[in-house]
Every structure is written in structure tokens, then in C-alpha cells.
PDB file of N, CA and C in Angstrom:
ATOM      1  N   UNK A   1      -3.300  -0.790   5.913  1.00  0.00           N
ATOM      2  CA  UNK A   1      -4.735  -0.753   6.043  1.00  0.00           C
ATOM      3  C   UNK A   1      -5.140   0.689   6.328  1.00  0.00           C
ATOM      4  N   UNK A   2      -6.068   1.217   5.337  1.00  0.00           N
ATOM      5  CA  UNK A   2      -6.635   2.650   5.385  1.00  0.00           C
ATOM      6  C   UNK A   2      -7.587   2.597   6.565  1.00  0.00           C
ATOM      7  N   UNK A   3      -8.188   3.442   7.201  1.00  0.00           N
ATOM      8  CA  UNK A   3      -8.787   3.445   8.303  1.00  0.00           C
ATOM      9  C   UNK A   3      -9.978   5.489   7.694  1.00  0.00           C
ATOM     10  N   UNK A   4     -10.776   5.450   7.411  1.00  0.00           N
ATOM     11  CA  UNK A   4     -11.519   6.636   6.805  1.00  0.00           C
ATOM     12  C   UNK A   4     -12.418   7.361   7.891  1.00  0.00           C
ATOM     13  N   UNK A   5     -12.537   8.420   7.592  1.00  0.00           N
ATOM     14  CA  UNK A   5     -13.334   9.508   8.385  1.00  0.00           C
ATOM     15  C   UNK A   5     -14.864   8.859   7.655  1.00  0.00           C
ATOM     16  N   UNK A   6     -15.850   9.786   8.190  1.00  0.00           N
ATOM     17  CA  UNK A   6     -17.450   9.429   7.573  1.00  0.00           C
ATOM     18  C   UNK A   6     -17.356  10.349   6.554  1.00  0.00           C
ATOM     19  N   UNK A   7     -16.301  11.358   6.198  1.00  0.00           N
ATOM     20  CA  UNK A   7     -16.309  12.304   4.962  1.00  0.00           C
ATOM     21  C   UNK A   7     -15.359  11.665   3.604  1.00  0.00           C
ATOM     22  N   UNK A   8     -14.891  10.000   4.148  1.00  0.00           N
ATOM     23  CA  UNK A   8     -14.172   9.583   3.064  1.00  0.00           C
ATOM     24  C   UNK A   8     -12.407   9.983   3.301  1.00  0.00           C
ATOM     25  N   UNK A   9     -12.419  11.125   3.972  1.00  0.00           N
ATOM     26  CA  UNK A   9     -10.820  11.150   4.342  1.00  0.00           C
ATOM     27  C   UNK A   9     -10.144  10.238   5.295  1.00  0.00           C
ATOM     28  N   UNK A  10      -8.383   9.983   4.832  1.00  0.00           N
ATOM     29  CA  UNK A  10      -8.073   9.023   5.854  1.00  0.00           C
ATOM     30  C   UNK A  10      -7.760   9.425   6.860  1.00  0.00           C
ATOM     31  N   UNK A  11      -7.816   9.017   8.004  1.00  0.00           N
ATOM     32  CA  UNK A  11      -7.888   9.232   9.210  1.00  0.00           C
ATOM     33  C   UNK A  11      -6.562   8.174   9.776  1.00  0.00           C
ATOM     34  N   UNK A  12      -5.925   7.022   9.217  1.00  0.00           N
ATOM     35  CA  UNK A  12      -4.981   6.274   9.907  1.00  0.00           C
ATOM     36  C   UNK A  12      -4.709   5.803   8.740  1.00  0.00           C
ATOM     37  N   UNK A  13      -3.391   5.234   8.598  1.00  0.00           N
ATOM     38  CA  UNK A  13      -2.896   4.536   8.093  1.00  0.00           C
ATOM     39  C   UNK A  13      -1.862   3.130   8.478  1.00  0.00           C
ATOM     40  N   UNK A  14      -2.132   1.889   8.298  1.00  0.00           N
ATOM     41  CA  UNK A  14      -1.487   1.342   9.315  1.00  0.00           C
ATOM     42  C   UNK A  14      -0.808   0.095   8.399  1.00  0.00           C
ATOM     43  N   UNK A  15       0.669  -0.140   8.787  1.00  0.00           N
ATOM     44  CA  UNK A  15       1.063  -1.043   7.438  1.00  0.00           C
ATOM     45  C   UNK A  15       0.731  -2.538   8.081  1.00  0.00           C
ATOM     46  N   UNK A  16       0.148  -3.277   6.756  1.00  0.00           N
ATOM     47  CA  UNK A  16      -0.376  -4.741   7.176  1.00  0.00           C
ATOM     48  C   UNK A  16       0.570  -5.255   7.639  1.00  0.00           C
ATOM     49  N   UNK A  17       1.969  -5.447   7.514  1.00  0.00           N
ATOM     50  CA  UNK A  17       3.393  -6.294   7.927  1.00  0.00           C
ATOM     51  C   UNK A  17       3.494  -5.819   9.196  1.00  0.00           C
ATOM     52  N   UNK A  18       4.016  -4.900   9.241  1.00  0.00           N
ATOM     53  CA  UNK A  18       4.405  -4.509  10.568  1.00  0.00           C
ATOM     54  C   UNK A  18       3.458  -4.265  11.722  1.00  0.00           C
ATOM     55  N   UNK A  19       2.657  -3.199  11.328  1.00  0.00           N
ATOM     56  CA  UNK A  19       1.442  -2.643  12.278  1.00  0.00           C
ATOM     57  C   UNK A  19       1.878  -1.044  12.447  1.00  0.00           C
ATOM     58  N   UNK A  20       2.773  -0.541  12.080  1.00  0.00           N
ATOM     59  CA  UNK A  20       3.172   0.641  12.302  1.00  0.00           C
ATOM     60  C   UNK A  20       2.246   1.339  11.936  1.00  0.00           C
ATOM     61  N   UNK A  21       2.024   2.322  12.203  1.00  0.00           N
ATOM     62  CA  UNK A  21       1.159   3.628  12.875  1.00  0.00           C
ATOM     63  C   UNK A  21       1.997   4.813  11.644  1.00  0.00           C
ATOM     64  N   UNK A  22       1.612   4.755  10.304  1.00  0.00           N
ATOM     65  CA  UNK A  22       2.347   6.310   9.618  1.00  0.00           C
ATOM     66  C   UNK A  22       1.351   7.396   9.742  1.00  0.00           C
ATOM     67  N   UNK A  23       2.142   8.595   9.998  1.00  0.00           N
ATOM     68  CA  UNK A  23       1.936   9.875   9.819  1.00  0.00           C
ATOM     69  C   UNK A  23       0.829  10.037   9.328  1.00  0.00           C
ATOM     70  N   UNK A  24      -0.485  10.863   9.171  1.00  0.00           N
ATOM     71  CA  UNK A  24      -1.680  11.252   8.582  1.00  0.00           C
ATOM     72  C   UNK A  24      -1.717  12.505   9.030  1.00  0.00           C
ATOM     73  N   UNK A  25      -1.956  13.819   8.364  1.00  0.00           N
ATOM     74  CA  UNK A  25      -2.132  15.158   8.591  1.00  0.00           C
ATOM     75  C   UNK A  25      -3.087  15.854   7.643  1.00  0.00           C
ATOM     76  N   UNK A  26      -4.770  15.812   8.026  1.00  0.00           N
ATOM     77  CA  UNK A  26      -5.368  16.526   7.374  1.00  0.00           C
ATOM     78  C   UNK A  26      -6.025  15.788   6.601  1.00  0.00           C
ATOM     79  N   UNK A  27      -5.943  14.378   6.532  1.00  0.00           N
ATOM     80  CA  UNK A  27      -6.098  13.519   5.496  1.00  0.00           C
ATOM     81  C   UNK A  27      -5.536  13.226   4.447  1.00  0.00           C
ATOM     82  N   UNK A  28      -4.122  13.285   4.815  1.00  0.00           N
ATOM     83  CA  UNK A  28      -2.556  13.036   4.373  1.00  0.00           C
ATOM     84  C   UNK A  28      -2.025  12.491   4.718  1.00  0.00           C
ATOM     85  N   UNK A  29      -1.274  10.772   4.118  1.00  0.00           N
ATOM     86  CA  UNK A  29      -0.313  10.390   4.366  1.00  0.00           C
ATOM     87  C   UNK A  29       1.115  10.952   4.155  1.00  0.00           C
ATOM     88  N   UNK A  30       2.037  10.963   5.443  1.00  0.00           N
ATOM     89  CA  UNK A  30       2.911  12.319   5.427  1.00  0.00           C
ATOM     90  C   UNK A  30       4.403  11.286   4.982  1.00  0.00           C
ATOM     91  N   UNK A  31       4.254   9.986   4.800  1.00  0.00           N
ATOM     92  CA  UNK A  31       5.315   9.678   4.890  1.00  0.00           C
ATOM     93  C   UNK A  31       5.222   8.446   3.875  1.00  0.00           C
ATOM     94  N   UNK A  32       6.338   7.716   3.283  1.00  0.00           N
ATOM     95  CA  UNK A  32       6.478   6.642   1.787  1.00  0.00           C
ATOM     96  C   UNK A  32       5.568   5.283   2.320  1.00  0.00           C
ATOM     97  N   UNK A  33       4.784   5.188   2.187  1.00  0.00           N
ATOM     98  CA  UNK A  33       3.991   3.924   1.410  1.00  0.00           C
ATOM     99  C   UNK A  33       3.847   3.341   0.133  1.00  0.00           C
ATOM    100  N   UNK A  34       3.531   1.819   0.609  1.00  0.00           N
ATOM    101  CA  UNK A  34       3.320   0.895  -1.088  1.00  0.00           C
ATOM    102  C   UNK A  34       1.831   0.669  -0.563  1.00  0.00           C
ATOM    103  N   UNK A  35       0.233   0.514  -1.691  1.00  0.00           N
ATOM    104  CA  UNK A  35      -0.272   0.723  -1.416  1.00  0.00           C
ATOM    105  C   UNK A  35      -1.120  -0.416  -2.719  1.00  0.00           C
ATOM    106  N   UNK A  36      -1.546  -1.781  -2.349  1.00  0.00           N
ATOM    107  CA  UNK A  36      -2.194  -2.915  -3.220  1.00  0.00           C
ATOM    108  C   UNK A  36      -3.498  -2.856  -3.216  1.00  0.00           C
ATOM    109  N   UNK A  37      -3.700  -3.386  -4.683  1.00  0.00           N
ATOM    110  CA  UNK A  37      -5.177  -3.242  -4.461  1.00  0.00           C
ATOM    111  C   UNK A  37      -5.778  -4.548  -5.678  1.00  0.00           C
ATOM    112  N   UNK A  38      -5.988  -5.839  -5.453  1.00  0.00           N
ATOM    113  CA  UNK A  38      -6.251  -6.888  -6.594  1.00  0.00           C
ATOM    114  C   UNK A  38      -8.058  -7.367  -6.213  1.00  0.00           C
ATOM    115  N   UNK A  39      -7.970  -7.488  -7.993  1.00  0.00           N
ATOM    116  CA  UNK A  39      -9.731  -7.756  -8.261  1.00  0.00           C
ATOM    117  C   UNK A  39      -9.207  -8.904  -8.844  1.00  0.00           C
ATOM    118  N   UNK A  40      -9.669 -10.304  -7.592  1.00  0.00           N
ATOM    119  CA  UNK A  40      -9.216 -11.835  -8.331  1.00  0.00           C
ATOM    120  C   UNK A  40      -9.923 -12.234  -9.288  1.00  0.00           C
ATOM    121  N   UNK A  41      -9.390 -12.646 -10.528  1.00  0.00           N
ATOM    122  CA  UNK A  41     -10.737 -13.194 -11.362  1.00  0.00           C
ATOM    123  C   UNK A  41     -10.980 -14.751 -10.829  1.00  0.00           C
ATOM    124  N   UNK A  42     -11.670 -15.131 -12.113  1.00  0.00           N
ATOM    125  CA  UNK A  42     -12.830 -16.545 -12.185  1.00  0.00           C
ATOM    126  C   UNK A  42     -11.235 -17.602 -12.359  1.00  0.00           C
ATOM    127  N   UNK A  43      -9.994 -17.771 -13.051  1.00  0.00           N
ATOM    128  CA  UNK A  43      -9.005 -18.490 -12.377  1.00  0.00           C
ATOM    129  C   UNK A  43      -8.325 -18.583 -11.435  1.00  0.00           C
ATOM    130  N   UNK A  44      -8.463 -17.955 -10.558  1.00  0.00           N
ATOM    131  CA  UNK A  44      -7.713 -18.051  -9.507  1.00  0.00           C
ATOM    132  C   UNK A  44      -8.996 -18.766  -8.298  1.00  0.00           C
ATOM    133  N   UNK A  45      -8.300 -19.448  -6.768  1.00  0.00           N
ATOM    134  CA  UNK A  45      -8.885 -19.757  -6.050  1.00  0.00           C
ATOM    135  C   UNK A  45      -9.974 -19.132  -4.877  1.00  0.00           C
ATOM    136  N   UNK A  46      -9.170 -17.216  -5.563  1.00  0.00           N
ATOM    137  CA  UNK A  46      -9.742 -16.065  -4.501  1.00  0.00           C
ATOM    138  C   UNK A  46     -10.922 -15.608  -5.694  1.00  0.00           C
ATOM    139  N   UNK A  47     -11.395 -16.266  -6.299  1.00  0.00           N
ATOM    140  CA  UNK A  47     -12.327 -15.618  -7.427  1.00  0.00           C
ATOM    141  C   UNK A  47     -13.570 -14.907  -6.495  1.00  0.00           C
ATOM    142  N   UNK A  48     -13.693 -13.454  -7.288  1.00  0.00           N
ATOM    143  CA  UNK A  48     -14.511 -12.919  -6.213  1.00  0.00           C
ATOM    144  C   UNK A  48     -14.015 -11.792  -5.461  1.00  0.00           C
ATOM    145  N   UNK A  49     -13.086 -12.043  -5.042  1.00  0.00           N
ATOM    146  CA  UNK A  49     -12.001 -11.459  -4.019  1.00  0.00           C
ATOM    147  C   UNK A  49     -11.578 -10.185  -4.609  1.00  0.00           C
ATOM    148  N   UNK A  50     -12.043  -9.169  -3.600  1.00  0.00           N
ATOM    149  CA  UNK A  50     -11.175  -8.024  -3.341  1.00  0.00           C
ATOM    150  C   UNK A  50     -10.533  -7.493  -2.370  1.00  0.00           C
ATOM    151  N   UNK A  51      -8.531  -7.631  -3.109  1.00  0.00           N
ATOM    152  CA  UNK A  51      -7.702  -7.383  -1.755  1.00  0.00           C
ATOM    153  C   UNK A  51      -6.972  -6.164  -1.960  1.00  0.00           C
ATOM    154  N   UNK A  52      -7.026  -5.783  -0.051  1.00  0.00           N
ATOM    155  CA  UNK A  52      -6.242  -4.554  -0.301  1.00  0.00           C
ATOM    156  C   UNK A  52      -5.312  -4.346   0.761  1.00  0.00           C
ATOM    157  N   UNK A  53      -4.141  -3.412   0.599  1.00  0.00           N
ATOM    158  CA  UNK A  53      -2.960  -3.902   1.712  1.00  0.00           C
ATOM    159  C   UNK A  53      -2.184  -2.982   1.469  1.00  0.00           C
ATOM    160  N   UNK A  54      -1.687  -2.213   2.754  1.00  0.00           N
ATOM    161  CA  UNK A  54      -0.650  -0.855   2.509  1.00  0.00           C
ATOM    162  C   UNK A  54       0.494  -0.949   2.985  1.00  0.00           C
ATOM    163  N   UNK A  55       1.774  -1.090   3.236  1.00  0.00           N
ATOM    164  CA  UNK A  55       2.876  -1.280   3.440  1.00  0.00           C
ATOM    165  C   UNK A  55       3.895  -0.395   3.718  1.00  0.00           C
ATOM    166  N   UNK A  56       4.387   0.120   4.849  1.00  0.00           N
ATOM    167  CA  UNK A  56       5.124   1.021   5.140  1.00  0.00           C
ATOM    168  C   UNK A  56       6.285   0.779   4.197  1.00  0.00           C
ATOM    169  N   UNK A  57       7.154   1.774   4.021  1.00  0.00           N
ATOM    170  CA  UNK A  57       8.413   1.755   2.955  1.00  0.00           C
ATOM    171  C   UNK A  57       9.507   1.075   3.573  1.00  0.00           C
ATOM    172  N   UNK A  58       9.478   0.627   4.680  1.00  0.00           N
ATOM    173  CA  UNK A  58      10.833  -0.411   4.942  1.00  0.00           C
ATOM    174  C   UNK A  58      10.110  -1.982   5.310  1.00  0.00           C
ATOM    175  N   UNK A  59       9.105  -2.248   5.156  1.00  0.00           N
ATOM    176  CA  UNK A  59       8.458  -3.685   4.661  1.00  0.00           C
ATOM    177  C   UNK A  59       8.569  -3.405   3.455  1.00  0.00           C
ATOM    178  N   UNK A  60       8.264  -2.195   2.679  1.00  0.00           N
ATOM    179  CA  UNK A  60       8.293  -2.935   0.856  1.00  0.00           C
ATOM    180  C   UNK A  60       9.338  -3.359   0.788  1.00  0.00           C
ATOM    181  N   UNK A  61      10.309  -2.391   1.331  1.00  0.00           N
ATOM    182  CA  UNK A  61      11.960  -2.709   0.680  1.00  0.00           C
ATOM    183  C   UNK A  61      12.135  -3.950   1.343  1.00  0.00           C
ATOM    184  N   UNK A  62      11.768  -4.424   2.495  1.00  0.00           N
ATOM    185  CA  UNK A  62      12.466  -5.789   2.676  1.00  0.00           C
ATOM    186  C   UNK A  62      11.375  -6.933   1.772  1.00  0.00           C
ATOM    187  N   UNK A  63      10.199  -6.835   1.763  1.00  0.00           N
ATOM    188  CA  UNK A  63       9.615  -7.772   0.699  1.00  0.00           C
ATOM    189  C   UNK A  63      10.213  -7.607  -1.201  1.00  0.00           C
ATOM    190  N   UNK A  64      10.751  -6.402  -1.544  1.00  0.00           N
ATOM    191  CA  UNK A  64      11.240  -6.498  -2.701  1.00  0.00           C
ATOM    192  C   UNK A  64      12.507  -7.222  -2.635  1.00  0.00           C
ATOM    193  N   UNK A  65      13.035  -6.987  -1.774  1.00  0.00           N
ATOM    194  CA  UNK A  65      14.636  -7.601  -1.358  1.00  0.00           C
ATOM    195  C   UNK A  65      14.600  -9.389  -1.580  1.00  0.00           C
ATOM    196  N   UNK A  66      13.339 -10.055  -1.374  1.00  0.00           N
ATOM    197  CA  UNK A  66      13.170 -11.555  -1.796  1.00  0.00           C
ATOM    198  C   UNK A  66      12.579 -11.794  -2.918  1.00  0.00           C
ATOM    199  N   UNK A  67      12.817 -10.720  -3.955  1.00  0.00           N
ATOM    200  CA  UNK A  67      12.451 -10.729  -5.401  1.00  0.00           C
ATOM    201  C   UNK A  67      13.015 -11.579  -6.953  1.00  0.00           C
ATOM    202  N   UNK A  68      12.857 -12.784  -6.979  1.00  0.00           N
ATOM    203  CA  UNK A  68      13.922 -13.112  -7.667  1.00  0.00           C
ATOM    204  C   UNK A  68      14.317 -12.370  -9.016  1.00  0.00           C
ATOM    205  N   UNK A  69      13.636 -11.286  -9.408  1.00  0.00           N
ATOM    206  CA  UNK A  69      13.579 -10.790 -10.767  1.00  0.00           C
ATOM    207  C   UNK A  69      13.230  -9.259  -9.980  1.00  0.00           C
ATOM    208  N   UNK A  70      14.018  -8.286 -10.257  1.00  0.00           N
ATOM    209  CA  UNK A  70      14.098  -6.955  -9.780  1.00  0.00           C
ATOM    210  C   UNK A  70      12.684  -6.275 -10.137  1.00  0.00           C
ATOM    211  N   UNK A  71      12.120  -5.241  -9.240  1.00  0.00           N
ATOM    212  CA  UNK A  71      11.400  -4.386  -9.833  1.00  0.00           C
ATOM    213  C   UNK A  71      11.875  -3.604 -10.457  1.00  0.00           C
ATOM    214  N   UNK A  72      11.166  -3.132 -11.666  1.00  0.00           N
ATOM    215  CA  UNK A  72      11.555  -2.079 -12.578  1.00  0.00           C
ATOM    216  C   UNK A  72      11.518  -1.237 -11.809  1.00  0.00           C
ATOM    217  N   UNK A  73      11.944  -0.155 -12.229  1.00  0.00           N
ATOM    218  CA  UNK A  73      12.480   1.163 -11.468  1.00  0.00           C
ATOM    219  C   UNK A  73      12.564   2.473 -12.228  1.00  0.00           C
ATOM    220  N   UNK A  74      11.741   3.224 -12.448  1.00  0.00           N
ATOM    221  CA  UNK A  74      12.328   4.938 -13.444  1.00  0.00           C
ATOM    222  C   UNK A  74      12.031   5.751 -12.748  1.00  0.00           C
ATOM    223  N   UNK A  75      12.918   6.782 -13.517  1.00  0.00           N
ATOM    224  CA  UNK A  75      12.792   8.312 -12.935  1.00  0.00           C
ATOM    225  C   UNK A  75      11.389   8.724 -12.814  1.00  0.00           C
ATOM    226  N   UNK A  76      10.730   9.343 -11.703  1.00  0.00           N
ATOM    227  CA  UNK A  76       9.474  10.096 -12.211  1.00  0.00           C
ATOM    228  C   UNK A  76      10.263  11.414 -13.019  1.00  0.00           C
ATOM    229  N   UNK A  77       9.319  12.043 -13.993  1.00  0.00           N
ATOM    230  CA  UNK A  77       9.833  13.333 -14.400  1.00  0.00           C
ATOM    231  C   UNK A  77       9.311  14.677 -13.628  1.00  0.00           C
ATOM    232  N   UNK A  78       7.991  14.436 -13.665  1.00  0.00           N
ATOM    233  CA  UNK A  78       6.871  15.321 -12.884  1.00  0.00           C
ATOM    234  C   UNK A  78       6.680  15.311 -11.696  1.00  0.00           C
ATOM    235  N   UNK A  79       6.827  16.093 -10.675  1.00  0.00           N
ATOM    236  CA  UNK A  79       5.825  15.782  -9.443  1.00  0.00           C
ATOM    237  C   UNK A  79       4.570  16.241  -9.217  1.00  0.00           C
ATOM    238  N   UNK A  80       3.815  15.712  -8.814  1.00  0.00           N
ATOM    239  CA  UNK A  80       2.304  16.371  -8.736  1.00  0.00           C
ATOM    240  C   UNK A  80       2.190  17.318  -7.371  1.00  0.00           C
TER     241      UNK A  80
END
């Protein structure tokens, strides 16, 4: 869960699973997050619904870990 300044910068970052408290510097997350964001349509029961949810990097890895079908995975080539 993002947490924003009144200038739009983030100010906290906090993972929905755990509650942990990551790093922010400047309006920088300083450290690996997974970071969701779903617009439910008209089939589903959340129609309407906009969800959003940030996940420190050792909740993703243990929620990918009950994956029955692997996430894909590639090299980035570039870093930004």
C-alpha cells in the first residue's frame, strides 16, 4: 500500500501481506517490490472495482512458491 505526499510523491510504502515498512528515500522505493493494480470488469463479482496491492519481495516469492504453473521469467536487457 502506497501512502503519497500532497505533491503526489511516495512518502511510505507498506506491503499488504506482511505490513513491513520498505525503504522510501526522496520519493523512492529503495528496495524489491511486486506492485498490482486490477480494473474488474462487468463479469466478474468485483465489477466496478479498482484493486491495488504492493508486496514486499519475500511475500511475492512465498505467494509465487504456491503457483501451480511457474511465472515466466526473462532477462531484462536494459536498465533504466
Amino acid at each position: 500500500m502506497k501512502k503519497y505526499t500532497e505533491n503526489g510523491e511516495i512518502r511510505a510504502l507498506i506491503c499488504n501481506q506482511c505490513g513491513k515498512r520498505l525503504i522510501v528515500k526522496n520519493g523512492i522505493v529503495r528496495e524489491g517490490f511486486f506492485e498490482a493494480s486490477q480494473n474488474w470488469n462487468f463479469f466478474s463479482e468485483k465489477d466496478g472495482e479498482i484493486q491495488r496491492w504492493d508486496l514486499c519481495e519475500s511475500c511475492y516469492d512465498e505467494l509465487i512458491l504456491g503457483f501451480r504453473i511457474a511465472v515466466e521469467t526473462e532477462e531484462q536487457v536494459e536498465f533504466m
